[in-house]
C-alpha atoms as a PDB file:
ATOM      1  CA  UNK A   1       0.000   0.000   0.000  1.00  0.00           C
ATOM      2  CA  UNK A   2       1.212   3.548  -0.798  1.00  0.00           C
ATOM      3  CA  UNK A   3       2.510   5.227   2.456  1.00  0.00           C
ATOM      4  CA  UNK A   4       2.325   9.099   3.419  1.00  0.00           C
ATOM      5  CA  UNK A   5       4.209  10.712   5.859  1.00  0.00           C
ATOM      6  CA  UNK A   6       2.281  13.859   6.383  1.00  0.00           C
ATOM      7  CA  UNK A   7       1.302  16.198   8.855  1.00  0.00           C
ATOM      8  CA  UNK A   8      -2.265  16.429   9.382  1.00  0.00           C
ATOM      9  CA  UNK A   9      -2.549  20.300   9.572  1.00  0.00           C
ATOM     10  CA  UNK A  10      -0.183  20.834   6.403  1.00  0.00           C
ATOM     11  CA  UNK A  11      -1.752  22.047   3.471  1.00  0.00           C
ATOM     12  CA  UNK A  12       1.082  20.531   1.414  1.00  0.00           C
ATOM     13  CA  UNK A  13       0.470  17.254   2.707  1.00  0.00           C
ATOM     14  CA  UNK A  14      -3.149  17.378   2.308  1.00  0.00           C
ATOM     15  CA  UNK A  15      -2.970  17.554  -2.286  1.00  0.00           C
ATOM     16  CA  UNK A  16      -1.936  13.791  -2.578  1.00  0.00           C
ATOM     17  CA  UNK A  17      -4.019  12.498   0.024  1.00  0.00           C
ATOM     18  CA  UNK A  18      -7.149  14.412  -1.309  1.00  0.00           C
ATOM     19  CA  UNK A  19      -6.311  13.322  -4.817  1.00  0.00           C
ATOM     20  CA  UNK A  20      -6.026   9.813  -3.859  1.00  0.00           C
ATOM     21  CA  UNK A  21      -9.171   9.701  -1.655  1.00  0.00           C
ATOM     22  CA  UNK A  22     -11.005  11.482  -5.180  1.00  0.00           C
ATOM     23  CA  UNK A  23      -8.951   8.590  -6.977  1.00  0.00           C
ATOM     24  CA  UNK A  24     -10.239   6.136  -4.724  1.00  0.00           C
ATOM     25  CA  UNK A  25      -6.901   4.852  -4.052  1.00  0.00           C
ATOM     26  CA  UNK A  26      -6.025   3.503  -0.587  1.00  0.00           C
ATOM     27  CA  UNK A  27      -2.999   4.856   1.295  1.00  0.00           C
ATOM     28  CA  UNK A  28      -1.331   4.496   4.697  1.00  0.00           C
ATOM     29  CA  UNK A  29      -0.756   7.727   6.840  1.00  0.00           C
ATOM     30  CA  UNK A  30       2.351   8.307   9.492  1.00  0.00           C
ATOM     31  CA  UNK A  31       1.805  11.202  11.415  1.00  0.00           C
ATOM     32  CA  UNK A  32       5.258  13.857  11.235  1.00  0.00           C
ATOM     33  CA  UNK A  33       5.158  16.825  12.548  1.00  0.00           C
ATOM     34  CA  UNK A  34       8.514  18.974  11.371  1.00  0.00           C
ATOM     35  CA  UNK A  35       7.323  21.333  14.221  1.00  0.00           C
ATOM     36  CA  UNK A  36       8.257  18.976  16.619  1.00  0.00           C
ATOM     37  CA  UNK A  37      11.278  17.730  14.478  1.00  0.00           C
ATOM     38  CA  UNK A  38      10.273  14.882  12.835  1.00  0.00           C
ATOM     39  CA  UNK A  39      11.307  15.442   9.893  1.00  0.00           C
ATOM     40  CA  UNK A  40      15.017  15.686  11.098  1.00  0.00           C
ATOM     41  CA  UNK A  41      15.643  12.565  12.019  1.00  0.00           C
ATOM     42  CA  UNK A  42      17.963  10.347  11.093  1.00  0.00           C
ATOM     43  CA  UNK A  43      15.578   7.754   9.775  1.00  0.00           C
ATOM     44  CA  UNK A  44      13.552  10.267   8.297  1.00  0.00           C
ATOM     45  CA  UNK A  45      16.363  12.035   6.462  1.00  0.00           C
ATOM     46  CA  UNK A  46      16.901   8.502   5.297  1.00  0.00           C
ATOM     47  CA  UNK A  47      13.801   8.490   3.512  1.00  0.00           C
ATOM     48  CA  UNK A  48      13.605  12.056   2.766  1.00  0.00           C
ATOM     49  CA  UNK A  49      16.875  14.190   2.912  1.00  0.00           C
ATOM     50  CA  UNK A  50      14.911  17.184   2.129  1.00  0.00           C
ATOM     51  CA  UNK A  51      13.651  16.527   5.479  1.00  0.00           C
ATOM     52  CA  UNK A  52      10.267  18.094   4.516  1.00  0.00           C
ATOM     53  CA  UNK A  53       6.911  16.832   4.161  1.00  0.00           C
ATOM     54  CA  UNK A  54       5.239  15.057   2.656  1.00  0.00           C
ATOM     55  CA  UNK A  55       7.251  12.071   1.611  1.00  0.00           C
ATOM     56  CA  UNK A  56       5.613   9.257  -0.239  1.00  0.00           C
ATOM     57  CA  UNK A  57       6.522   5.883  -0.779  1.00  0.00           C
ATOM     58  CA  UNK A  58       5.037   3.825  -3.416  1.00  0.00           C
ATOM     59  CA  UNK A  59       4.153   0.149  -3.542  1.00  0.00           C
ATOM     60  CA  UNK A  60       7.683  -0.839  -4.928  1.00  0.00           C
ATOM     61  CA  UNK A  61       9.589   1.311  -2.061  1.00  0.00           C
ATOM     62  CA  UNK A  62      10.036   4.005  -4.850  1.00  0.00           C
ATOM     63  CA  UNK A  63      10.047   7.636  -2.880  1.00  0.00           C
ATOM     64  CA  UNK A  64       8.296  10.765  -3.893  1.00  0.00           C
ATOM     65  CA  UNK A  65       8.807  14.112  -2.558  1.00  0.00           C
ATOM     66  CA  UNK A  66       7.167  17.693  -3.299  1.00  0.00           C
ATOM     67  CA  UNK A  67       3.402  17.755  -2.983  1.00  0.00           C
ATOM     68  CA  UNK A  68       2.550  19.094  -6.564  1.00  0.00           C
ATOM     69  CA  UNK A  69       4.646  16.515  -7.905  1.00  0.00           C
ATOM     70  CA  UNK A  70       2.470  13.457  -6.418  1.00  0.00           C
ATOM     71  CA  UNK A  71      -0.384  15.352  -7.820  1.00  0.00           C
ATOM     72  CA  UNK A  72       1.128  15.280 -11.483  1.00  0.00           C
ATOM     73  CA  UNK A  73       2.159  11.487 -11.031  1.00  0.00           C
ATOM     74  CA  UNK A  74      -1.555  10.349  -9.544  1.00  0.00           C
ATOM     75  CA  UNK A  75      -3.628  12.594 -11.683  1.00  0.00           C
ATOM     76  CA  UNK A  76      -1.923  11.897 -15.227  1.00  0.00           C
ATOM     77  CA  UNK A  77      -4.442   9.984 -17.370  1.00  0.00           C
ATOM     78  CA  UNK A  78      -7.487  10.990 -14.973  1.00  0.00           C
ATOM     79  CA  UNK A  79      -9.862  14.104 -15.390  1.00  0.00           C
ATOM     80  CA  UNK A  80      -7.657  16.007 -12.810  1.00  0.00           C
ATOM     81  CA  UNK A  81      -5.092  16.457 -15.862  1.00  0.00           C
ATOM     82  CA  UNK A  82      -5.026  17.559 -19.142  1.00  0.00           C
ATOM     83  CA  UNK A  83      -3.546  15.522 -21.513  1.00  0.00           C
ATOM     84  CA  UNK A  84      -0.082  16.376 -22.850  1.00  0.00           C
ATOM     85  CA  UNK A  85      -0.512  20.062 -24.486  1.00  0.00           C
ATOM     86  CA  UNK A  86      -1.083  23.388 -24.163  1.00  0.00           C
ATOM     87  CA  UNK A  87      -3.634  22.729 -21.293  1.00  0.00           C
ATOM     88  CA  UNK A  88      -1.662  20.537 -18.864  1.00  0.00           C
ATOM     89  CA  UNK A  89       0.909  23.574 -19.264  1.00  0.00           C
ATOM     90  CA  UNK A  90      -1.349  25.723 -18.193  1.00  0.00           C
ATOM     91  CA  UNK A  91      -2.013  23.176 -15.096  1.00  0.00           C
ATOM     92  CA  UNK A  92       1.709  23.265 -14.537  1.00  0.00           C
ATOM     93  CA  UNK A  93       2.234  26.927 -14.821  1.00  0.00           C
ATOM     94  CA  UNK A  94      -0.428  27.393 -11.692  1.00  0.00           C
ATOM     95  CA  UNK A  95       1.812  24.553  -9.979  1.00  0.00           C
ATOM     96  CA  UNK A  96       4.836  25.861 -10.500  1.00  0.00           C
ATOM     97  CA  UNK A  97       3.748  29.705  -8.942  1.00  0.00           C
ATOM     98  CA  UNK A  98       1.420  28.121  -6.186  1.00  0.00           C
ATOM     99  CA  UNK A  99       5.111  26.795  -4.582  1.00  0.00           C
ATOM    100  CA  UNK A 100       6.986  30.291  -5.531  1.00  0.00           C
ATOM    101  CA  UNK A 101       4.541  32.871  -4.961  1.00  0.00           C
ATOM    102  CA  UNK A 102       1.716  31.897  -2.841  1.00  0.00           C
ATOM    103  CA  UNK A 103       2.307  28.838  -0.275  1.00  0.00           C
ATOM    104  CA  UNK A 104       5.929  30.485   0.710  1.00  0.00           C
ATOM    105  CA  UNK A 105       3.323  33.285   2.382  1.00  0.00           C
ATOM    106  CA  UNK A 106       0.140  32.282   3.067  1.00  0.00           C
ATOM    107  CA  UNK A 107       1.219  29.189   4.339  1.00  0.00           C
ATOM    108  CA  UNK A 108       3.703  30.323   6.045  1.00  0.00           C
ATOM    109  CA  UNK A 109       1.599  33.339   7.686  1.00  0.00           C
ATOM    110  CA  UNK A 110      -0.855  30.321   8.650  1.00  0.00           C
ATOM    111  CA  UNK A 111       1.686  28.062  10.562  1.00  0.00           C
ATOM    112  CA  UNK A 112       3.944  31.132  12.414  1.00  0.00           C
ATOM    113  CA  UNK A 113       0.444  32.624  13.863  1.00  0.00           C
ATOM    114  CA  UNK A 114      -1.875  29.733  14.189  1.00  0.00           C
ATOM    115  CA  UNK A 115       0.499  26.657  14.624  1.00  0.00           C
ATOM    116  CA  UNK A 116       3.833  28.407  16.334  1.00  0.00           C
ATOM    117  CA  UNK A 117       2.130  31.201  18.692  1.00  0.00           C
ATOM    118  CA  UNK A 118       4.870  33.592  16.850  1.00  0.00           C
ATOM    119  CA  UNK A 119       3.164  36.244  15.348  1.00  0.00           C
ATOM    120  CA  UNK A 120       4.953  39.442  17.879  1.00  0.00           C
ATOM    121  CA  UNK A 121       8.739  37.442  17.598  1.00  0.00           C
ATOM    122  CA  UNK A 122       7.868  37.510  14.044  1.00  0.00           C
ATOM    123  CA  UNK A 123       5.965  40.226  13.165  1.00  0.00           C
ATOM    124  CA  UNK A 124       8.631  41.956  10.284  1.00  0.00           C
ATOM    125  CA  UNK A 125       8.264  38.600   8.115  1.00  0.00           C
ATOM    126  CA  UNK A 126       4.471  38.500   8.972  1.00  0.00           C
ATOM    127  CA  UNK A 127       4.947  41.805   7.048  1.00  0.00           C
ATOM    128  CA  UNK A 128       6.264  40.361   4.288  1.00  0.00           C
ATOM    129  CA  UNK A 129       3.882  37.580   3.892  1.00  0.00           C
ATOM    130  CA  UNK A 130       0.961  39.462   4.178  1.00  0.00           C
ATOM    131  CA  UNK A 131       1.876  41.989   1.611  1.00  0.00           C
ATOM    132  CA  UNK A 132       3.042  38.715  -0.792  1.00  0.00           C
ATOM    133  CA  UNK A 133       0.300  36.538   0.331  1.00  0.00           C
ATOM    134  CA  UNK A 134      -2.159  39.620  -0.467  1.00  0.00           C
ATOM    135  CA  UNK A 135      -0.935  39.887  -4.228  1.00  0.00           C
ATOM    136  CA  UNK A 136      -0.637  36.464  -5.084  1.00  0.00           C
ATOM    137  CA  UNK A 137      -4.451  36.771  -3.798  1.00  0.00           C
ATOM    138  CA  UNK A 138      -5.030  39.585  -6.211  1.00  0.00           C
ATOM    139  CA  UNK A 139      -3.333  37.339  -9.140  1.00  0.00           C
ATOM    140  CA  UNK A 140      -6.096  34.809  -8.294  1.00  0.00           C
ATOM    141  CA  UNK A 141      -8.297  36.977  -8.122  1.00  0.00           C
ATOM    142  CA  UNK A 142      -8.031  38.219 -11.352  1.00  0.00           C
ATOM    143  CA  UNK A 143      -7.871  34.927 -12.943  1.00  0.00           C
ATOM    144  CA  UNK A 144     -10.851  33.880 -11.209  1.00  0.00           C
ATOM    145  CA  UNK A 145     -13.202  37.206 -11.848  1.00  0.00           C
ATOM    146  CA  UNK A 146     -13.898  36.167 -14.969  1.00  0.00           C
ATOM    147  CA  UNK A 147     -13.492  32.369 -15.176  1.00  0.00           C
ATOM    148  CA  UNK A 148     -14.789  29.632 -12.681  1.00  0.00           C
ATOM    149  CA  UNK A 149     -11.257  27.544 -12.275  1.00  0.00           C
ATOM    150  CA  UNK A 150      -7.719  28.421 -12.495  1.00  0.00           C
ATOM    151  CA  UNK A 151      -7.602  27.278 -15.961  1.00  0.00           C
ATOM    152  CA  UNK A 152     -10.253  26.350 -18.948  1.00  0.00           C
ATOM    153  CA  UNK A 153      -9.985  22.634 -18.366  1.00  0.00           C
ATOM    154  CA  UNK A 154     -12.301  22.707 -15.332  1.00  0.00           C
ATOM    155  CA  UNK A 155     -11.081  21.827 -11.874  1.00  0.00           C
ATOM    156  CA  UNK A 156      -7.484  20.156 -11.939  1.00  0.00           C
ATOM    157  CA  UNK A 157      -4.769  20.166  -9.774  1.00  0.00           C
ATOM    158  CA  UNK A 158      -4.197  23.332 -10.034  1.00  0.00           C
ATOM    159  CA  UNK A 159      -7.016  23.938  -8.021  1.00  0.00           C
ATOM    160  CA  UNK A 160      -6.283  21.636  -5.559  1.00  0.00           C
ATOM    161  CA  UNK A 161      -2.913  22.951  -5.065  1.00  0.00           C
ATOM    162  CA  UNK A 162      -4.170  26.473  -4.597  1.00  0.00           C
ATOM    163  CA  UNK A 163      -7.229  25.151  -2.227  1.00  0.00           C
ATOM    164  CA  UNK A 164      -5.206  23.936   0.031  1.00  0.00           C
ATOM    165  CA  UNK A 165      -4.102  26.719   1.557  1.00  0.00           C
ATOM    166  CA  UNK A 166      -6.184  29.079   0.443  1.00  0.00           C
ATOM    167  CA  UNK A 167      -9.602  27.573   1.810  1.00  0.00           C
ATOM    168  CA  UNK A 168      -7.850  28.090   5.385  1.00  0.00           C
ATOM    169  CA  UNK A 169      -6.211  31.864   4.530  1.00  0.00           C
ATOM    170  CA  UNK A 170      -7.976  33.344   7.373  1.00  0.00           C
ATOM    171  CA  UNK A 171      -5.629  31.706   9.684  1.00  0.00           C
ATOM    172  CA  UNK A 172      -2.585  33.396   8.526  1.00  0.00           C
ATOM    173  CA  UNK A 173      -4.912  36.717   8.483  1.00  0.00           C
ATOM    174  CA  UNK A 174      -6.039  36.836   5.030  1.00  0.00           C
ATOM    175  CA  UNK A 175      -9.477  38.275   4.812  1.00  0.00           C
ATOM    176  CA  UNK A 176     -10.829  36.157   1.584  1.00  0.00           C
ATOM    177  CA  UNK A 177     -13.671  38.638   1.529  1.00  0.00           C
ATOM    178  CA  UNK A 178     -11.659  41.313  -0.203  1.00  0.00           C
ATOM    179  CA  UNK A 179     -11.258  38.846  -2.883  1.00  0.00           C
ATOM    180  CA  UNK A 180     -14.549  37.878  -3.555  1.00  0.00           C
ATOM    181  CA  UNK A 181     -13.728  35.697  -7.076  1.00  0.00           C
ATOM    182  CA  UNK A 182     -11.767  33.758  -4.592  1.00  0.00           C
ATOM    183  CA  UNK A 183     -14.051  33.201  -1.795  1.00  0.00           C
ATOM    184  CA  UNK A 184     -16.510  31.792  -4.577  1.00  0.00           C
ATOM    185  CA  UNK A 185     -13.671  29.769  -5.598  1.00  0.00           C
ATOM    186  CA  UNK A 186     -13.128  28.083  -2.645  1.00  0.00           C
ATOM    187  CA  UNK A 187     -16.999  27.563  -1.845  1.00  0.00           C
ATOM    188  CA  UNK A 188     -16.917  25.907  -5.593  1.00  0.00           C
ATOM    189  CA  UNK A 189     -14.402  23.882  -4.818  1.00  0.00           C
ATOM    190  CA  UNK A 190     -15.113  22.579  -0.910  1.00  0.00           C
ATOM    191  CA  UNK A 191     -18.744  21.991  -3.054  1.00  0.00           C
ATOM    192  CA  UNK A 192     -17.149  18.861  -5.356  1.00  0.00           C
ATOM    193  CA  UNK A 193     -17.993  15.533  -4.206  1.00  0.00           C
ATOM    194  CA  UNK A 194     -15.005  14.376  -2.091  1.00  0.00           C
ATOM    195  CA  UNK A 195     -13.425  17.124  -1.208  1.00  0.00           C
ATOM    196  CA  UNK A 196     -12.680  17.815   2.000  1.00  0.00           C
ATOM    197  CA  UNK A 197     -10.862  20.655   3.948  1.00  0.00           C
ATOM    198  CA  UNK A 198      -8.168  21.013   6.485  1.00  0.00           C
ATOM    199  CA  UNK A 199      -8.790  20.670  10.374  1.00  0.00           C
ATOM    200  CA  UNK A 200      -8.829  23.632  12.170  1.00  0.00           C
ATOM    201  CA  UNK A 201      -7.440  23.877  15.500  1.00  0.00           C
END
């Protein structure tokens, strides 16, 4: 069976198990927690010398690491992909700024003030990551204003990506309501059959 080593709360970590459950395709979940350091042990840095989560082992012992790439491997050949072409691009350009220019922010807004109790020791990158995580908002935004998904191929991975964190922005202090193409994003998305969101705290 496929193996996960995730942390529940991670939004990261959440993509390949919500694509599998869509997939219907079983998986076993370890619990790691990098806040507690986990993900810096020895046996872990074994498996993952990234030392970052998630890290997923297939059924041969083969080891995958980087969320959006699981997504790619699982969702080729299903709806959640285009097929090779101008439209997976498209996919893969969303995938490729949701790890650059959004999750570096908002998810890391989410875990210093929500997860880590940090948000006074570390209010001058706060700064920073609300005035990124507020215009890669705006870029969404924009997209989404006059289109229902990220791209024309209906909901992909690329939306799931960006879900992730997104659907839970308001714990890193983004108010979604200033970005009201996004909040009916997220509402369109957390309304497909099988999705599910993140715990909250």
């Amino acid at each position: 069976m496929i193996t996960i080593y995730g942390m529940t709360m991670s939004g990261n970590c959440w993509k390949p198990a919500q694509l599998l459950r869509l997939l219907g395709i079983a998986y076993h979940w370890i619990e790691t927690d990098p806040n507690l350091g986990d993900t810096r042990t020895p046996e872990y840095l074994a498996l993952n010398p990234q030392g970052e989560v998630p890290a997923l082992v297939l059924e041969d012992g083969t080891v995958l690491t980087q969320s959006n790439a699981m997504l790619c491997h699982f969702a080729d050949g299903t709806q959640w992909l285009p097929a090779p072409g101008l439209a997976r691009t498209q996919v893969l350009q969303w995938l490729f700024w949701e790890q650059y220019s959004h999750e570096p922010y908002i998810a890391v807004a989410r875990n210093l003030i929500t997860y880590r109790g940090q948000k006074q020791a570390q209010a001058e990158r706060l700064k920073s990551c609300d005035e990124r995580g507020r215009k890669a908002l705006g870029v969404m935004q924009q997209r989404l204003q006059t289109a229902p998904f990220l791209t024309n191929a209906g909901p992909t991975i690329a939306d799931l990506a960006l879900f992730a964190y997104t659907h839970v922005a308001d714990e890193g202090e983004f108010d979604l309501q200033q970005f009201p193409a996004v909040a009916s994003w997220v509402d369109r998305m957390a309304a497909i059959p099988g999705i599910t969101s993140l715990p909250r705290p």
